[in-house]
C-alpha atoms as a PDB file:
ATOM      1  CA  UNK A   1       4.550 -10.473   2.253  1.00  0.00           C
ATOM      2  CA  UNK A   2       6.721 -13.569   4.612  1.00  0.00           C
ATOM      3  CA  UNK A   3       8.693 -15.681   2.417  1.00  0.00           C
ATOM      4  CA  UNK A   4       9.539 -18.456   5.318  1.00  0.00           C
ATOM      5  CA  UNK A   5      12.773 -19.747   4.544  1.00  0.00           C
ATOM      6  CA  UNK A   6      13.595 -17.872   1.162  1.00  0.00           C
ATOM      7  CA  UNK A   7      17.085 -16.424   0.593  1.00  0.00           C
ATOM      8  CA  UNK A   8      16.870 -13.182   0.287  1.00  0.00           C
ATOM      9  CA  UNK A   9      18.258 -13.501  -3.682  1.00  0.00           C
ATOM     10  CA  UNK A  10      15.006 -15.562  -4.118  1.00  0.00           C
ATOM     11  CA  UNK A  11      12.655 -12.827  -2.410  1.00  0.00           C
ATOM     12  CA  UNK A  12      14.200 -10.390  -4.658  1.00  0.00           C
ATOM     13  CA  UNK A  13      13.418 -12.125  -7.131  1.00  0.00           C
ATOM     14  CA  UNK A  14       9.515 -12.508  -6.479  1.00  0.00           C
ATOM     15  CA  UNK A  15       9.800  -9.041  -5.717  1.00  0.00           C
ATOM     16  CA  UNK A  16      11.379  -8.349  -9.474  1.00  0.00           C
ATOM     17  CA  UNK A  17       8.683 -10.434 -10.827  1.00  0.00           C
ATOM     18  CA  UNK A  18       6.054  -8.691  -8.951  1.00  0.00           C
ATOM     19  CA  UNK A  19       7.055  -5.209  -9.765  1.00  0.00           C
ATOM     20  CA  UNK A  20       7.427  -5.946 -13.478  1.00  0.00           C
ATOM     21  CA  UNK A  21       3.990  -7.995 -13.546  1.00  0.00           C
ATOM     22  CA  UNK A  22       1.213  -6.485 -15.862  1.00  0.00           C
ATOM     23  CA  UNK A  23      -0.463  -4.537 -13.451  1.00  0.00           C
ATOM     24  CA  UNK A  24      -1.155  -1.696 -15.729  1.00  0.00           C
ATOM     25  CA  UNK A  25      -3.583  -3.974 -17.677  1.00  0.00           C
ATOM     26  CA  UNK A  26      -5.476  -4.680 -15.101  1.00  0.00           C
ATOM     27  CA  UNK A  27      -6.072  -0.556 -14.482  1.00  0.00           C
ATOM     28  CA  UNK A  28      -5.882   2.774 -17.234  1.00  0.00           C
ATOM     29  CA  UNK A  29      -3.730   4.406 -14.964  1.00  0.00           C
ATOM     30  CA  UNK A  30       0.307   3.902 -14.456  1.00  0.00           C
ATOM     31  CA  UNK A  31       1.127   1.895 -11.409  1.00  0.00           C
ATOM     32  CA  UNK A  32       4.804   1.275 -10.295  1.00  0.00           C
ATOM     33  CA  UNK A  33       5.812  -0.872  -7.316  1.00  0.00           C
ATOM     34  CA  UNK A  34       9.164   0.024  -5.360  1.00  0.00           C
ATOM     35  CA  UNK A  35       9.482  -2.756  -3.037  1.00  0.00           C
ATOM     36  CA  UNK A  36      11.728  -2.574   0.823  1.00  0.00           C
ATOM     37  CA  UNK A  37      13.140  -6.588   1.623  1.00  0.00           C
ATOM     38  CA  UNK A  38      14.600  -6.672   4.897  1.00  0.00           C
ATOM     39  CA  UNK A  39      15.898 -10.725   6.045  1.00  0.00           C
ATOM     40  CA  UNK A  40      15.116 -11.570   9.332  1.00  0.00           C
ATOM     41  CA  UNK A  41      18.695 -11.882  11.468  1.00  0.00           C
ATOM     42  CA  UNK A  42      19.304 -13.776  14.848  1.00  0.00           C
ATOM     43  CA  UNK A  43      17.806 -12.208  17.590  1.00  0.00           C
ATOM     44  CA  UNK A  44      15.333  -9.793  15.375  1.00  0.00           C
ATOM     45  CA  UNK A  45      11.633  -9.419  16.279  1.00  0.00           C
ATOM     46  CA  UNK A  46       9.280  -9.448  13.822  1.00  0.00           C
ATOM     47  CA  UNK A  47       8.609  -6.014  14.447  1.00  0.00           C
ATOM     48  CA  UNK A  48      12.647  -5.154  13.636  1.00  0.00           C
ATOM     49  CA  UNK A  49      12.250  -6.721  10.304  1.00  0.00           C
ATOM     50  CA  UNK A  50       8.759  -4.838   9.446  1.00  0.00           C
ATOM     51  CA  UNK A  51      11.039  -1.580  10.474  1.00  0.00           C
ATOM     52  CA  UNK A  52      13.810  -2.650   7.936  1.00  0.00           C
ATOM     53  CA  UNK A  53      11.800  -3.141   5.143  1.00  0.00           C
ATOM     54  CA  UNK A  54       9.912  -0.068   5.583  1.00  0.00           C
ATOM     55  CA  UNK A  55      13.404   1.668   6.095  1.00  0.00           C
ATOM     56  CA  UNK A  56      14.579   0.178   2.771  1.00  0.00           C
ATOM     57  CA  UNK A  57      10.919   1.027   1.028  1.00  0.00           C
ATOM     58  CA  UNK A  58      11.453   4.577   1.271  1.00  0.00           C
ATOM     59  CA  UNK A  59      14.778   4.337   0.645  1.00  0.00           C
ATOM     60  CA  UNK A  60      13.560   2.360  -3.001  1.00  0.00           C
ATOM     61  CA  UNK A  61      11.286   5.677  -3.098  1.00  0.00           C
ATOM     62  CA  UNK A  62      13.951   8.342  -2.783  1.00  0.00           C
ATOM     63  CA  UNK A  63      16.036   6.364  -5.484  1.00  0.00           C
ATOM     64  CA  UNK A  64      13.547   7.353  -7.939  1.00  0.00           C
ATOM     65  CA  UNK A  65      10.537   4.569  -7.080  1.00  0.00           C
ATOM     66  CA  UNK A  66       9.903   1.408  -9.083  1.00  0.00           C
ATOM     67  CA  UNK A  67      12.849  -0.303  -6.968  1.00  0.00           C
ATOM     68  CA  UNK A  68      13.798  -3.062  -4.867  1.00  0.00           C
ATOM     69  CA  UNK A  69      16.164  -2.063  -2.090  1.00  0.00           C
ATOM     70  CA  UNK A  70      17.451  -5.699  -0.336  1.00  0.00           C
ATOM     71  CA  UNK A  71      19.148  -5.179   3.315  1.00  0.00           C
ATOM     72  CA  UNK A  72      21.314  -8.220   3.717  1.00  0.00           C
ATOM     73  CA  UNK A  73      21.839 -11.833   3.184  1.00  0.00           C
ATOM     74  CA  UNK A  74      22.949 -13.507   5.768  1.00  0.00           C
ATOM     75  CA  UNK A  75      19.476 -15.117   6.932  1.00  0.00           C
ATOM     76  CA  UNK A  76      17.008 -17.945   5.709  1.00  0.00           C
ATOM     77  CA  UNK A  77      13.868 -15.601   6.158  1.00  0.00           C
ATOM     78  CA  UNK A  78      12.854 -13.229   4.173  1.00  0.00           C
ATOM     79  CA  UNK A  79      10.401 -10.555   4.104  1.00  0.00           C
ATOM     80  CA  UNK A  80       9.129  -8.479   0.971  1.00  0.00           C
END
C-alpha cells in the first residue's frame, strides 16, 4: 500500500489500525498482520523502498509476527 505524502508516524498508524481491524470476524480462523513500512528517501527507487519494507516485514516476522517494524522518518512518502 503507497501513502503519497504521509509521515511515516501517520502510515504507522494506518498500519496499527489495519492490523488491529476485525479481520477475524470476517473468517473462523485466526489471522494476524505483521506489517514492514519503509519511507521513501532522496535518491531511492521505488524498487529500494519495496526492498525496505520487505526487509522490515520479515524482520516484524522474526519479532514474533503481528508487528509493525517502521525504517525511518526523515521522508514525506511512505509505504506500508
Amino acid at each position: 500500500m503507497a501513502l503519497p505524502e504521509t509521515s511515516i508516524g501517520k502510515a504507522s498508524q494506518v498500519a496499527e489500525k489495519l492490523r488491529l481491524s476485525s479481520v477475524t470476524d470476517l473468517v473462523e480462523i485466526p489471522v494476524q498482520l505483521s506489517v514492514g513500512l519503509a519511507q521513501m528517501q532522496p535518491g531511492d527507487s521505488a524498487q529500494d523502498v519495496i526492498h525496505k519494507a520487505d526487509a522490515n516485514l520479515y524482520a516484524s516476522r522474526r519479532s514474533g509476527r503481528a508487528q509493525i517494524v517502521p525504517v525511518s522518518e526523515q521522508s514525506s512518502k511512505a509505504l506500508v
